[in-house]
PDB file of N, CA and C in Angstrom:
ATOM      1  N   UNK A   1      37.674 -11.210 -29.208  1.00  0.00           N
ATOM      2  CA  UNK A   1      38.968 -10.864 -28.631  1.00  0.00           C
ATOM      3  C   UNK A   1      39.498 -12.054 -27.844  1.00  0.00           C
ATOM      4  N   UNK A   2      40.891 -12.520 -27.862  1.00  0.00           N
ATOM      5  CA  UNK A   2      41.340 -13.329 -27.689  1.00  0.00           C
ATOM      6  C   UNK A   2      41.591 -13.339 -26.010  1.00  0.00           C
ATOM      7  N   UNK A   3      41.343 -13.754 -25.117  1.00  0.00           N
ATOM      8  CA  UNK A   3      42.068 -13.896 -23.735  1.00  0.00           C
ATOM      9  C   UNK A   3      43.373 -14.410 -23.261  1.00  0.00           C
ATOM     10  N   UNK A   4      44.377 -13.355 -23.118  1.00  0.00           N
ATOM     11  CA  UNK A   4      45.775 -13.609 -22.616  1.00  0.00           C
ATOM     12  C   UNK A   4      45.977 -14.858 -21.684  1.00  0.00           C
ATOM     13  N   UNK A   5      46.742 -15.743 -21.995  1.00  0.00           N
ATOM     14  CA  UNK A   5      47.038 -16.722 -21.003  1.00  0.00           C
ATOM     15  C   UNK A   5      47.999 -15.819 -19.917  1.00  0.00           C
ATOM     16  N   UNK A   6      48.068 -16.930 -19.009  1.00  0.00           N
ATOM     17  CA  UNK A   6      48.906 -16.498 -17.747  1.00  0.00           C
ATOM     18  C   UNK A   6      50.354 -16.145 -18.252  1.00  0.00           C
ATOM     19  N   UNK A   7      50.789 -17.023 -19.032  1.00  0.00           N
ATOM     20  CA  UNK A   7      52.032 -16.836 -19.810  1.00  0.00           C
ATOM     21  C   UNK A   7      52.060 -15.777 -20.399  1.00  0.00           C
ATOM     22  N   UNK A   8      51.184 -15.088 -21.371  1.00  0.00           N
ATOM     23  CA  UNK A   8      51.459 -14.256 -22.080  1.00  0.00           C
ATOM     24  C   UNK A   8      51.241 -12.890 -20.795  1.00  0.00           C
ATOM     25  N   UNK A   9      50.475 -13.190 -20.327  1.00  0.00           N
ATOM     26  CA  UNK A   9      50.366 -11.614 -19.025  1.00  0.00           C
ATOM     27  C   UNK A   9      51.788 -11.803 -18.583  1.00  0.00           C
ATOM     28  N   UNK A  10      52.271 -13.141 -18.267  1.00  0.00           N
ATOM     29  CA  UNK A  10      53.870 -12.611 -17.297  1.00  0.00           C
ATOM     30  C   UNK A  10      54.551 -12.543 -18.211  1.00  0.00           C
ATOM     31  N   UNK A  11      54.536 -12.434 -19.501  1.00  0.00           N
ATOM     32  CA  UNK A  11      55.709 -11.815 -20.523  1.00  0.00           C
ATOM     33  C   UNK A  11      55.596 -10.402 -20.470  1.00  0.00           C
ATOM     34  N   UNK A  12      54.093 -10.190 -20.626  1.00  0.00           N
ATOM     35  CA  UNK A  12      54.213  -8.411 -20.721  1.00  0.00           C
ATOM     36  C   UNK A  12      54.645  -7.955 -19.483  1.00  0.00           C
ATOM     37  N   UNK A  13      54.297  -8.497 -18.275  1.00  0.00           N
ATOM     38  CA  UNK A  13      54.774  -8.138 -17.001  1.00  0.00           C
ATOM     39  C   UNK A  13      56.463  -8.275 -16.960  1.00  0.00           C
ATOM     40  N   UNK A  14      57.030  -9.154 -17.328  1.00  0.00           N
ATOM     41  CA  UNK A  14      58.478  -8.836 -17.869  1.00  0.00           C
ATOM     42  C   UNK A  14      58.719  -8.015 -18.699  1.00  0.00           C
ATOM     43  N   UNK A  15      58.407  -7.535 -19.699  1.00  0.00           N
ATOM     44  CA  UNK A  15      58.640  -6.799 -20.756  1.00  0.00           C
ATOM     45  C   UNK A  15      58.320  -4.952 -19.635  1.00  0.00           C
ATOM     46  N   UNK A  16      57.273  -5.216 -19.464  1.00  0.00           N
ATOM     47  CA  UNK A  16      57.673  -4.012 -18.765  1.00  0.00           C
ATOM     48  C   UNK A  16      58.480  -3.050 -17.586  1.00  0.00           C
ATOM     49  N   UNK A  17      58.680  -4.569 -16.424  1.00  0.00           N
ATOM     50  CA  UNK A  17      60.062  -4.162 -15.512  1.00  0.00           C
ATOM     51  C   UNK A  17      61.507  -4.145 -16.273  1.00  0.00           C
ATOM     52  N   UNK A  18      61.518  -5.229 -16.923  1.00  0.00           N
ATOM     53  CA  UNK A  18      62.857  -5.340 -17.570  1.00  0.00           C
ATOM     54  C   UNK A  18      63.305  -4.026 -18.718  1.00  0.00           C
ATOM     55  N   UNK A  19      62.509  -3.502 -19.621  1.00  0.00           N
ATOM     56  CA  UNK A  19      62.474  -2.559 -20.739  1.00  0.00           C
ATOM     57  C   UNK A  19      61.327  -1.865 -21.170  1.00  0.00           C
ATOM     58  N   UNK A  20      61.380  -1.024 -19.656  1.00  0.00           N
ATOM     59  CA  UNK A  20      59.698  -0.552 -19.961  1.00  0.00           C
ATOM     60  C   UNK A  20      59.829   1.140 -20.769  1.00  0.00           C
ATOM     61  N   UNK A  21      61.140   1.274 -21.400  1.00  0.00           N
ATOM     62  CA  UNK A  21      60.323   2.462 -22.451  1.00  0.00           C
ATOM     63  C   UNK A  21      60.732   1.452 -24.159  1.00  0.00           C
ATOM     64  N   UNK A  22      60.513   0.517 -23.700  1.00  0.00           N
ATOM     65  CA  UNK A  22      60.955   0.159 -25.336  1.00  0.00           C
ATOM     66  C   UNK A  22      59.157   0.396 -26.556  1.00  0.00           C
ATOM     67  N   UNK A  23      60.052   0.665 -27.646  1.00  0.00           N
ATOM     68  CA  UNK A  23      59.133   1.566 -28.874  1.00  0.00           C
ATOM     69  C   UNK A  23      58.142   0.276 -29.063  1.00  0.00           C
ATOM     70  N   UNK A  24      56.611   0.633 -29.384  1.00  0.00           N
ATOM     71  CA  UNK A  24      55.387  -0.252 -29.093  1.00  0.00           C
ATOM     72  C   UNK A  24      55.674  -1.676 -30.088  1.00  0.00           C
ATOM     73  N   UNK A  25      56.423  -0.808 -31.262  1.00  0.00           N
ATOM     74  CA  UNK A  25      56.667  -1.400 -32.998  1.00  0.00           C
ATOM     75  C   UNK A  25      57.503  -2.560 -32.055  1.00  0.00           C
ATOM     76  N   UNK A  26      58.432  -2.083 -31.297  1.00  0.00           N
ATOM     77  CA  UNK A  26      59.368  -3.895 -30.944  1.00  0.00           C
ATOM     78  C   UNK A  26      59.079  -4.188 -30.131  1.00  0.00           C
ATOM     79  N   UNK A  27      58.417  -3.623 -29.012  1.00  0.00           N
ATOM     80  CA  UNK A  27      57.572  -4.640 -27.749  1.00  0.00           C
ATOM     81  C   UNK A  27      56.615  -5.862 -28.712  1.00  0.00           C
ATOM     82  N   UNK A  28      56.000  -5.269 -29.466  1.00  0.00           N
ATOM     83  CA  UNK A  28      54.788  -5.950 -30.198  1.00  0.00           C
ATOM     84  C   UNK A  28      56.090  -7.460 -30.845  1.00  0.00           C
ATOM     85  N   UNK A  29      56.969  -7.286 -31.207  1.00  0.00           N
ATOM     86  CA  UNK A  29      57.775  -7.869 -31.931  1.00  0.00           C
ATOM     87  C   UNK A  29      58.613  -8.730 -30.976  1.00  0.00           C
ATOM     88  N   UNK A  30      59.019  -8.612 -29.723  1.00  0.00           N
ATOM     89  CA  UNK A  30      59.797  -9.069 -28.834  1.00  0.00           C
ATOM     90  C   UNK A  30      58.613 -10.123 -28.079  1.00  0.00           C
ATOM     91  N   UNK A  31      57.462  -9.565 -28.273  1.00  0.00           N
ATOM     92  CA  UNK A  31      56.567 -10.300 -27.127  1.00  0.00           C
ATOM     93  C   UNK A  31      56.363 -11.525 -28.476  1.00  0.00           C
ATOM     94  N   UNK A  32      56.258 -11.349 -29.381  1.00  0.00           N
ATOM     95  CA  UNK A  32      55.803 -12.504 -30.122  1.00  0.00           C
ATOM     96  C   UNK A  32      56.342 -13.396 -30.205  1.00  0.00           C
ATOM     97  N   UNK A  33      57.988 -12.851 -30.741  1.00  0.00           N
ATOM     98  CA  UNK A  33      59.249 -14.028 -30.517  1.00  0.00           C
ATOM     99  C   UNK A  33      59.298 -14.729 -29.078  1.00  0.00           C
ATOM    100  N   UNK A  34      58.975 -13.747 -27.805  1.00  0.00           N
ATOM    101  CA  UNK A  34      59.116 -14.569 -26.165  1.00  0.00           C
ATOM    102  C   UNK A  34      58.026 -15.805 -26.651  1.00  0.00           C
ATOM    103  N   UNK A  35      57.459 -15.990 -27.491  1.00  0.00           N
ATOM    104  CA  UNK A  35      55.887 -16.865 -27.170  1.00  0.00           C
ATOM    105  C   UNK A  35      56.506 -18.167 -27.945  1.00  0.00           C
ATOM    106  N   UNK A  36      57.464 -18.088 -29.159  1.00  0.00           N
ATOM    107  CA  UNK A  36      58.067 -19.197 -29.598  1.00  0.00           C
ATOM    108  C   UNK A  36      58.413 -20.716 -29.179  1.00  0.00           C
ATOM    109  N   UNK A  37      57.975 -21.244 -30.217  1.00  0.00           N
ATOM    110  CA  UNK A  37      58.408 -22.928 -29.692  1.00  0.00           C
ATOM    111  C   UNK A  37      58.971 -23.433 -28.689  1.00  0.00           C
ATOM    112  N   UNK A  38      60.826 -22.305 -29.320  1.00  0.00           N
ATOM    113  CA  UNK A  38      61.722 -22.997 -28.762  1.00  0.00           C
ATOM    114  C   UNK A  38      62.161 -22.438 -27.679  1.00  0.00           C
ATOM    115  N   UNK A  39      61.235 -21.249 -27.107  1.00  0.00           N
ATOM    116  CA  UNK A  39      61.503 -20.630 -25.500  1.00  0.00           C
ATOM    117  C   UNK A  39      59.921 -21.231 -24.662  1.00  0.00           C
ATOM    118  N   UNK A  40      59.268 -21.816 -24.962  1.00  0.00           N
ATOM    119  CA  UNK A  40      57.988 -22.258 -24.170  1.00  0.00           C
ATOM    120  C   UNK A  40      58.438 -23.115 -23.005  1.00  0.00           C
ATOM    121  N   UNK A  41      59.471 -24.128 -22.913  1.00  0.00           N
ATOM    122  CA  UNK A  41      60.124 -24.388 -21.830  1.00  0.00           C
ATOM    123  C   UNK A  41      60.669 -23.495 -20.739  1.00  0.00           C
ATOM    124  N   UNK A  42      61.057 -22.636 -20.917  1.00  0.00           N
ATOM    125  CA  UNK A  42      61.665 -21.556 -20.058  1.00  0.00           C
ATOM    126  C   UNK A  42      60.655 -20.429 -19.201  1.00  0.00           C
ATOM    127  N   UNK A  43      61.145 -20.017 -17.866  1.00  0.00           N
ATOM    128  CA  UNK A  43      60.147 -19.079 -17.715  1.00  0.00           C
ATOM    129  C   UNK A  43      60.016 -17.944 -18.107  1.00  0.00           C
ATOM    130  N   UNK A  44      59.001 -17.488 -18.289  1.00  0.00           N
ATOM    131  CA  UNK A  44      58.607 -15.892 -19.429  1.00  0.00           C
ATOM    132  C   UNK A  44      59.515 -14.889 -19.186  1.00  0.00           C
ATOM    133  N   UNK A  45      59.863 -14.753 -18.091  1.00  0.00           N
ATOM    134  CA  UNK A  45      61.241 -13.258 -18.081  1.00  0.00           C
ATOM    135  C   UNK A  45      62.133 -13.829 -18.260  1.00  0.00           C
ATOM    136  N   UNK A  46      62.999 -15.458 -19.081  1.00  0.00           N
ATOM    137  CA  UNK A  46      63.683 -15.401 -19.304  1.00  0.00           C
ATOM    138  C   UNK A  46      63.511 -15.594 -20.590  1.00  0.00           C
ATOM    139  N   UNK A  47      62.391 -16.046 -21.097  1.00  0.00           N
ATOM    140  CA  UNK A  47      62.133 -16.080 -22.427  1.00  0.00           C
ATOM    141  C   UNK A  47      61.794 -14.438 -23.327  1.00  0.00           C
ATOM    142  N   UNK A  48      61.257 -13.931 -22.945  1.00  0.00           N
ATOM    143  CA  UNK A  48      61.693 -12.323 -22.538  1.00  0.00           C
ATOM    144  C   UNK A  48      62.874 -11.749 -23.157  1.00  0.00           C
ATOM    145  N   UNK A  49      63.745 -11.800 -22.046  1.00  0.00           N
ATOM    146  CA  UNK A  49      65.169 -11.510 -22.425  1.00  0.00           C
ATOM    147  C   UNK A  49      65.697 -11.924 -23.135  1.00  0.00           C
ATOM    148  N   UNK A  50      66.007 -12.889 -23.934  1.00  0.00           N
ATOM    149  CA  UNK A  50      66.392 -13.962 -24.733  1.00  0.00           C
ATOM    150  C   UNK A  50      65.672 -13.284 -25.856  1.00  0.00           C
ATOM    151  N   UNK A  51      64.044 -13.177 -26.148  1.00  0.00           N
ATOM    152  CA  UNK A  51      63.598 -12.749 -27.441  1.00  0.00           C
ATOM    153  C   UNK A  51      64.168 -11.110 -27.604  1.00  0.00           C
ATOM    154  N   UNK A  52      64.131 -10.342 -26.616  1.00  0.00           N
ATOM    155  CA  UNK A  52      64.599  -8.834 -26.346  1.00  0.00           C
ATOM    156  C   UNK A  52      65.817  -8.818 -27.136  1.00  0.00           C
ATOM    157  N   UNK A  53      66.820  -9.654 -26.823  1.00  0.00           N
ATOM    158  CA  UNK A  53      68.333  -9.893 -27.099  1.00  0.00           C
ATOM    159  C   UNK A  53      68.450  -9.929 -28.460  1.00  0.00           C
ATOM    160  N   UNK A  54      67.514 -11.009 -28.990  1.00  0.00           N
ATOM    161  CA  UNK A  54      67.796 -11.595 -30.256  1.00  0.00           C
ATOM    162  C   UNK A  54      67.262 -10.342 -31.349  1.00  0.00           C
ATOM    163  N   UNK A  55      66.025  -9.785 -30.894  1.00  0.00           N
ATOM    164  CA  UNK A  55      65.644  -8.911 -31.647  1.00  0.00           C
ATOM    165  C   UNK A  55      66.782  -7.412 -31.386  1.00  0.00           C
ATOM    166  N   UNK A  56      67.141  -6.889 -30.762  1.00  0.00           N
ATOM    167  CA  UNK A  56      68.023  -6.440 -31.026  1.00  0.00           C
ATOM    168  C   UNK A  56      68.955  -6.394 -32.220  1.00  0.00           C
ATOM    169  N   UNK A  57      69.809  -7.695 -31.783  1.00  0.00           N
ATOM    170  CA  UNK A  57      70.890  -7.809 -32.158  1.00  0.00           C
ATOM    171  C   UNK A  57      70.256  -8.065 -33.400  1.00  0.00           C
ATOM    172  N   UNK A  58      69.092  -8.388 -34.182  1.00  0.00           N
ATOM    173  CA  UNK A  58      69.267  -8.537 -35.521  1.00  0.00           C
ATOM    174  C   UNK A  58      68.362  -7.245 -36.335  1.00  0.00           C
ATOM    175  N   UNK A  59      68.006  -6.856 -35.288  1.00  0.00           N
ATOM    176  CA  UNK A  59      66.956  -5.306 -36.079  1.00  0.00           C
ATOM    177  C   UNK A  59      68.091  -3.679 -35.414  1.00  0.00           C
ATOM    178  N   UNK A  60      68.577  -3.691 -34.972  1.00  0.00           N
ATOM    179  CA  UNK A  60      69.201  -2.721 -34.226  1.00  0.00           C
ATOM    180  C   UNK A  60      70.812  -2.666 -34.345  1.00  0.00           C
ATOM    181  N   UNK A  61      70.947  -3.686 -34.646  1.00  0.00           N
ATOM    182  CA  UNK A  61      73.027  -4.001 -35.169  1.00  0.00           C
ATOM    183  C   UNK A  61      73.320  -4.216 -36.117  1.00  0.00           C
ATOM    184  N   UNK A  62      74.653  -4.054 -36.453  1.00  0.00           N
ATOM    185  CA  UNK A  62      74.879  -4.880 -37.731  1.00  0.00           C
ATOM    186  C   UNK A  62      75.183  -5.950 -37.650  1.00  0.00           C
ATOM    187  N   UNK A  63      75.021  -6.729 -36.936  1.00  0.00           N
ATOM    188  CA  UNK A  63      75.181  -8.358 -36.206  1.00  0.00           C
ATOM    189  C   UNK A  63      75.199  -8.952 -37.992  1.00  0.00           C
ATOM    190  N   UNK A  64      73.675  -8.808 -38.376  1.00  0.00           N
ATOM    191  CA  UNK A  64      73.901 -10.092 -39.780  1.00  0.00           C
ATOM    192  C   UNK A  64      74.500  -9.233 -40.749  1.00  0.00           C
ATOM    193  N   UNK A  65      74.888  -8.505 -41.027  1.00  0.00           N
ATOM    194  CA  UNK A  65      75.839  -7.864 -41.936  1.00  0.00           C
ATOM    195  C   UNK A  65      77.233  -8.345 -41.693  1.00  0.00           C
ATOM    196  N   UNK A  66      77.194  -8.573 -40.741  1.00  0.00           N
ATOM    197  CA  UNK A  66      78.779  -9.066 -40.152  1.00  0.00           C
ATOM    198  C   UNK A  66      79.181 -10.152 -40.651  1.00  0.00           C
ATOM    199  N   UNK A  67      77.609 -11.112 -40.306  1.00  0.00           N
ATOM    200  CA  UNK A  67      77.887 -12.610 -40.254  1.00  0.00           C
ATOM    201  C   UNK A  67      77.529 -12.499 -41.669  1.00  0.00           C
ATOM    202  N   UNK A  68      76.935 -12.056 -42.547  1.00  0.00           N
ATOM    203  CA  UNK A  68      77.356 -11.847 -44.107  1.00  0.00           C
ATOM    204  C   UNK A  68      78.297 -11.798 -44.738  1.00  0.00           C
ATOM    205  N   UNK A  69      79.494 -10.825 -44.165  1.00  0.00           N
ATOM    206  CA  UNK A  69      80.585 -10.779 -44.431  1.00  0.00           C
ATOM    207  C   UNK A  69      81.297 -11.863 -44.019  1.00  0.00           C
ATOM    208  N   UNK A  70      81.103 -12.560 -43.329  1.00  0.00           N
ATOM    209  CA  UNK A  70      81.817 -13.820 -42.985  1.00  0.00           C
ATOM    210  C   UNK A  70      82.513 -13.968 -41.154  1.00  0.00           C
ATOM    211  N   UNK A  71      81.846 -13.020 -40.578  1.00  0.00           N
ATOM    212  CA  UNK A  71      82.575 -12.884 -39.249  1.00  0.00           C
ATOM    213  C   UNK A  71      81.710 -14.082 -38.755  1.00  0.00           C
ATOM    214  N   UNK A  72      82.276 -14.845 -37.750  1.00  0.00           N
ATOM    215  CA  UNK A  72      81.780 -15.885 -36.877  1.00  0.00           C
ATOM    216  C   UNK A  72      80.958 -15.044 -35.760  1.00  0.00           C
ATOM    217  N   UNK A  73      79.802 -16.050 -35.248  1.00  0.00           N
ATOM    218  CA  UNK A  73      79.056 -15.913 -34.425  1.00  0.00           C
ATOM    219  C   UNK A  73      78.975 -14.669 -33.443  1.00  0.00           C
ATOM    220  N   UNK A  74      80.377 -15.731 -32.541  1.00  0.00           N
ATOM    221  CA  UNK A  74      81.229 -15.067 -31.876  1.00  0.00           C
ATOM    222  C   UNK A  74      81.778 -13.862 -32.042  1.00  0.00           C
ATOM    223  N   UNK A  75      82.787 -13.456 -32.760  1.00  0.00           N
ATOM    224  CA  UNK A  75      83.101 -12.459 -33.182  1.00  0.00           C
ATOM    225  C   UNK A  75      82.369 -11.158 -33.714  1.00  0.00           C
ATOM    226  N   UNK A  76      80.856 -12.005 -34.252  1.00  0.00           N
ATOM    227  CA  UNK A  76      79.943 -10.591 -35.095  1.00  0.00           C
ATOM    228  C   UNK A  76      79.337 -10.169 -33.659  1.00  0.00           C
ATOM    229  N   UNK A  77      79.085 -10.797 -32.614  1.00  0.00           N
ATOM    230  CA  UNK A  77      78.769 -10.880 -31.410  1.00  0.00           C
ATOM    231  C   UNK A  77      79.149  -9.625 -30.320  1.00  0.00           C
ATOM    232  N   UNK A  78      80.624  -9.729 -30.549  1.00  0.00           N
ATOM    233  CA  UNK A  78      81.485  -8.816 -29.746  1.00  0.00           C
ATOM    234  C   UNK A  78      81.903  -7.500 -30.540  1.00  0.00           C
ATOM    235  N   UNK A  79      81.305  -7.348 -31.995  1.00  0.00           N
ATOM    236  CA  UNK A  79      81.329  -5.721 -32.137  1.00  0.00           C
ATOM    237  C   UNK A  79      80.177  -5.264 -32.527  1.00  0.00           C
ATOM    238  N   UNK A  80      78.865  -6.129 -31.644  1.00  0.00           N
ATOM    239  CA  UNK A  80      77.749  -5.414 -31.618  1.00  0.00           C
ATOM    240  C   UNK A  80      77.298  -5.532 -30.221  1.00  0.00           C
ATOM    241  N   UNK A  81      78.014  -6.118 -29.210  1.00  0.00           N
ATOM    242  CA  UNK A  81      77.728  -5.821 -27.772  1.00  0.00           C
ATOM    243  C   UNK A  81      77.746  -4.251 -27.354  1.00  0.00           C
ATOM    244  N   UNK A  82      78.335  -3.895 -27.456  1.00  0.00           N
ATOM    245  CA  UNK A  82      77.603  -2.359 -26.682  1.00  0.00           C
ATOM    246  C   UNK A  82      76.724  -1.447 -27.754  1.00  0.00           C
ATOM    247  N   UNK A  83      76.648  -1.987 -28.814  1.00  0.00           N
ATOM    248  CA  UNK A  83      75.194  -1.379 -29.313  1.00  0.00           C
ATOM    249  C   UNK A  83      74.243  -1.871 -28.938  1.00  0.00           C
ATOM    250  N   UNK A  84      74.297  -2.970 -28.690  1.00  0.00           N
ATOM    251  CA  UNK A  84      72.856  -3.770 -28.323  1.00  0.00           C
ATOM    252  C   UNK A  84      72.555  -3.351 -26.992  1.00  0.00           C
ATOM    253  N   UNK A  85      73.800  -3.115 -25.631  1.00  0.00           N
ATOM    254  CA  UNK A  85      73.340  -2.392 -24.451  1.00  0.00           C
ATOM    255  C   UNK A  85      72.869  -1.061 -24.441  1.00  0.00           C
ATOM    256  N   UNK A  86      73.556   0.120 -25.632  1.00  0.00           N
ATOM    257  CA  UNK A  86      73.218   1.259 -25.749  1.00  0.00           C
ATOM    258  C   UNK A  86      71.680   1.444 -26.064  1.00  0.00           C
ATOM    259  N   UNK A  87      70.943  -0.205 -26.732  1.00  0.00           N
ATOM    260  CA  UNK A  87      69.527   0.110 -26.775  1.00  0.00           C
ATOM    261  C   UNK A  87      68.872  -0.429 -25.737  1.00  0.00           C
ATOM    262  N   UNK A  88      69.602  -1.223 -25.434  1.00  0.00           N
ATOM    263  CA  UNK A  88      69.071  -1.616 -23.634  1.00  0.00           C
ATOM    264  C   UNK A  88      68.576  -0.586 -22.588  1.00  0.00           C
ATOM    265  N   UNK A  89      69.971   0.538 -22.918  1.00  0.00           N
ATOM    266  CA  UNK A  89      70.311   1.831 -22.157  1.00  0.00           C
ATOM    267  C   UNK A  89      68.837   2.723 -22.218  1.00  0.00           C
ATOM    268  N   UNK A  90      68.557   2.581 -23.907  1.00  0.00           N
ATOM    269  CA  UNK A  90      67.563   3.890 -24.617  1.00  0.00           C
ATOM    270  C   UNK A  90      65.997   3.282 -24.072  1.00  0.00           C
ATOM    271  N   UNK A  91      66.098   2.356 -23.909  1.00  0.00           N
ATOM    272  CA  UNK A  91      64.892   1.206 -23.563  1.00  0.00           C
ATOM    273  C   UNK A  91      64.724   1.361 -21.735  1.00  0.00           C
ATOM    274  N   UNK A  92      65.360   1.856 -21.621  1.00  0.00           N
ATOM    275  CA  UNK A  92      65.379   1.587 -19.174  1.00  0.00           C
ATOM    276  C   UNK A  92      65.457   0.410 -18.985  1.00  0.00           C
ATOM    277  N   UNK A  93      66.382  -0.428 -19.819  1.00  0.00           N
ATOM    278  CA  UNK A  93      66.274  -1.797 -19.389  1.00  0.00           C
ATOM    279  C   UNK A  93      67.357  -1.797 -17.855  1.00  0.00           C
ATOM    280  N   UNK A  94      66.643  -2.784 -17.241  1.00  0.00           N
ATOM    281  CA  UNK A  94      67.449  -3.129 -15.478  1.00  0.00           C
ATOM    282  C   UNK A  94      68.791  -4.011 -15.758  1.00  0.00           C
ATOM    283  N   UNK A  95      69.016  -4.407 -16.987  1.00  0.00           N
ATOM    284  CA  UNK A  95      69.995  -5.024 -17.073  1.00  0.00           C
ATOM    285  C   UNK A  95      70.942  -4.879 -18.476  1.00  0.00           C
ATOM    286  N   UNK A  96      72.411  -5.342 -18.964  1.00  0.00           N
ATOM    287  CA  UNK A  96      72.850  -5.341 -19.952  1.00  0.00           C
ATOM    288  C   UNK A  96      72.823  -6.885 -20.216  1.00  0.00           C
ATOM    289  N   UNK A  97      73.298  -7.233 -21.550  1.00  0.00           N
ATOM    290  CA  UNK A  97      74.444  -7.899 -21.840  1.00  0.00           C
ATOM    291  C   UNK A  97      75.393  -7.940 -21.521  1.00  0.00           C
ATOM    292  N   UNK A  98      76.414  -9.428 -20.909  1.00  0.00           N
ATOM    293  CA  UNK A  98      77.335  -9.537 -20.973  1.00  0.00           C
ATOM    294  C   UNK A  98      78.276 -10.037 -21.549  1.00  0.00           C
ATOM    295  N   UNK A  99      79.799 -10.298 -21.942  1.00  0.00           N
ATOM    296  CA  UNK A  99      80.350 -11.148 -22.793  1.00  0.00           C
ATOM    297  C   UNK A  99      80.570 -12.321 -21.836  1.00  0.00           C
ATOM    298  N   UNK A 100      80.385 -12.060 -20.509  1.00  0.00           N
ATOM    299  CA  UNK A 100      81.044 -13.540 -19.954  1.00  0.00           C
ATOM    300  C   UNK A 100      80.062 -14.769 -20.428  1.00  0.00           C
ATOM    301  N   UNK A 101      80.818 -15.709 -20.304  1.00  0.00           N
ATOM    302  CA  UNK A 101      80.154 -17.471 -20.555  1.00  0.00           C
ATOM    303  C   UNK A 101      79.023 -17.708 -19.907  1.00  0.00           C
ATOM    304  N   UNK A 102      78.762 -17.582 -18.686  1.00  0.00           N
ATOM    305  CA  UNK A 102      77.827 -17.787 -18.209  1.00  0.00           C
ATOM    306  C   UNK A 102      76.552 -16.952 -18.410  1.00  0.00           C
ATOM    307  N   UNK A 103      76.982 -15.582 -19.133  1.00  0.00           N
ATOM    308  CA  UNK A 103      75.245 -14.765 -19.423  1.00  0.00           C
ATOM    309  C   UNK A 103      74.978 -15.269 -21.272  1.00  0.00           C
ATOM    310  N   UNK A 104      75.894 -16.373 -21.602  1.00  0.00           N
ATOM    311  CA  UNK A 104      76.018 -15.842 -23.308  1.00  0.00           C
ATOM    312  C   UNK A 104      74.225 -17.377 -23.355  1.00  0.00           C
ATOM    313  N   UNK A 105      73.606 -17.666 -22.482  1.00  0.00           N
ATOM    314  CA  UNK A 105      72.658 -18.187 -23.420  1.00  0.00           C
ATOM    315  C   UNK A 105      71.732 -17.200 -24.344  1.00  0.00           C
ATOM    316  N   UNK A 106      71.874 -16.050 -23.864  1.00  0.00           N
ATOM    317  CA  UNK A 106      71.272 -15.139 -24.641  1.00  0.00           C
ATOM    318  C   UNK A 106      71.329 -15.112 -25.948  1.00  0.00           C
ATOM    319  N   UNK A 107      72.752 -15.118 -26.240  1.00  0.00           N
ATOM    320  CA  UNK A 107      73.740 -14.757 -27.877  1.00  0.00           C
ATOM    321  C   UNK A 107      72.834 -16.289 -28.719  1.00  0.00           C
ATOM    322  N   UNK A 108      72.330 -17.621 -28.038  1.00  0.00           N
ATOM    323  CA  UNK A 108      72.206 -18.547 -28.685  1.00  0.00           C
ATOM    324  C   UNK A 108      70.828 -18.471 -28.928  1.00  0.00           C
ATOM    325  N   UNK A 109      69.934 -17.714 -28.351  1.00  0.00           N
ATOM    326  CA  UNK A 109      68.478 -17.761 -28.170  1.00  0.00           C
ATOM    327  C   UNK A 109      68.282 -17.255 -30.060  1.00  0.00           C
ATOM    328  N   UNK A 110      68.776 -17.073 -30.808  1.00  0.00           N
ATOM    329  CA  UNK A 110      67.769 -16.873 -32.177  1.00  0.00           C
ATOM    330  C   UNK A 110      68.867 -17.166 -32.996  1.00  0.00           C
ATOM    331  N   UNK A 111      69.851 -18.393 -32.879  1.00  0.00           N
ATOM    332  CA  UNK A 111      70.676 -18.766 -33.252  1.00  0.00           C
ATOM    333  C   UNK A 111      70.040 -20.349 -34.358  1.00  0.00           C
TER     334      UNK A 111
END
């Protein structure tokens, strides 16, 4: 059995203040993406949120159906924002999504 680094304990320790009824199937799935390359710079509850976000928006929306159809980023973005909070909502997450500029590094995290 493998021994959790410190990193991986303060992801689950994020994962559980931030969205602690989320279903085991996407915790298991959110914690893997937080562990990624390109969030290992960042600290774990924000890498966290960022993997939370991304998995969402692409298992839970029609985000890539959108961007299939040809809607921009942006745009597939803003008619899957309050679905993606409504699972935030279903999850006890402490926080939403926002559209303002300053919360959107999220929208870029699995971009």
């Amino acid at each position: 059995m493998e021994m959790a680094t410190n990193r991986q304990k303060a992801i689950d320790r994020a994962l559980t203040l931030t969205i602690p009824r989320v279903p085991f199937y996407d915790a298991e799935a959110i914690r893997e993406a937080a562990k990624a390359p390109h969030l290992r710079d960042m600290p774990p509850a924000q890498a966290l949120w960022l993997a939370a976000i991304a998995h969402i928006r692409h298992q839970h929306t029609d985000y890539d159906t959108l961007r299939d159809e040809g809607y921009g980023r942006d745009e597939a973005l803003f008619f899957v924002l309050d679905g993606i909070n409504e699972v935030l909502d279903d999850w006890g997450a402490t926080r939403h999504l926002t559209s303002q500029p300053e919360h959107q590094a999220a929208d870029e995290a699995d971009e």
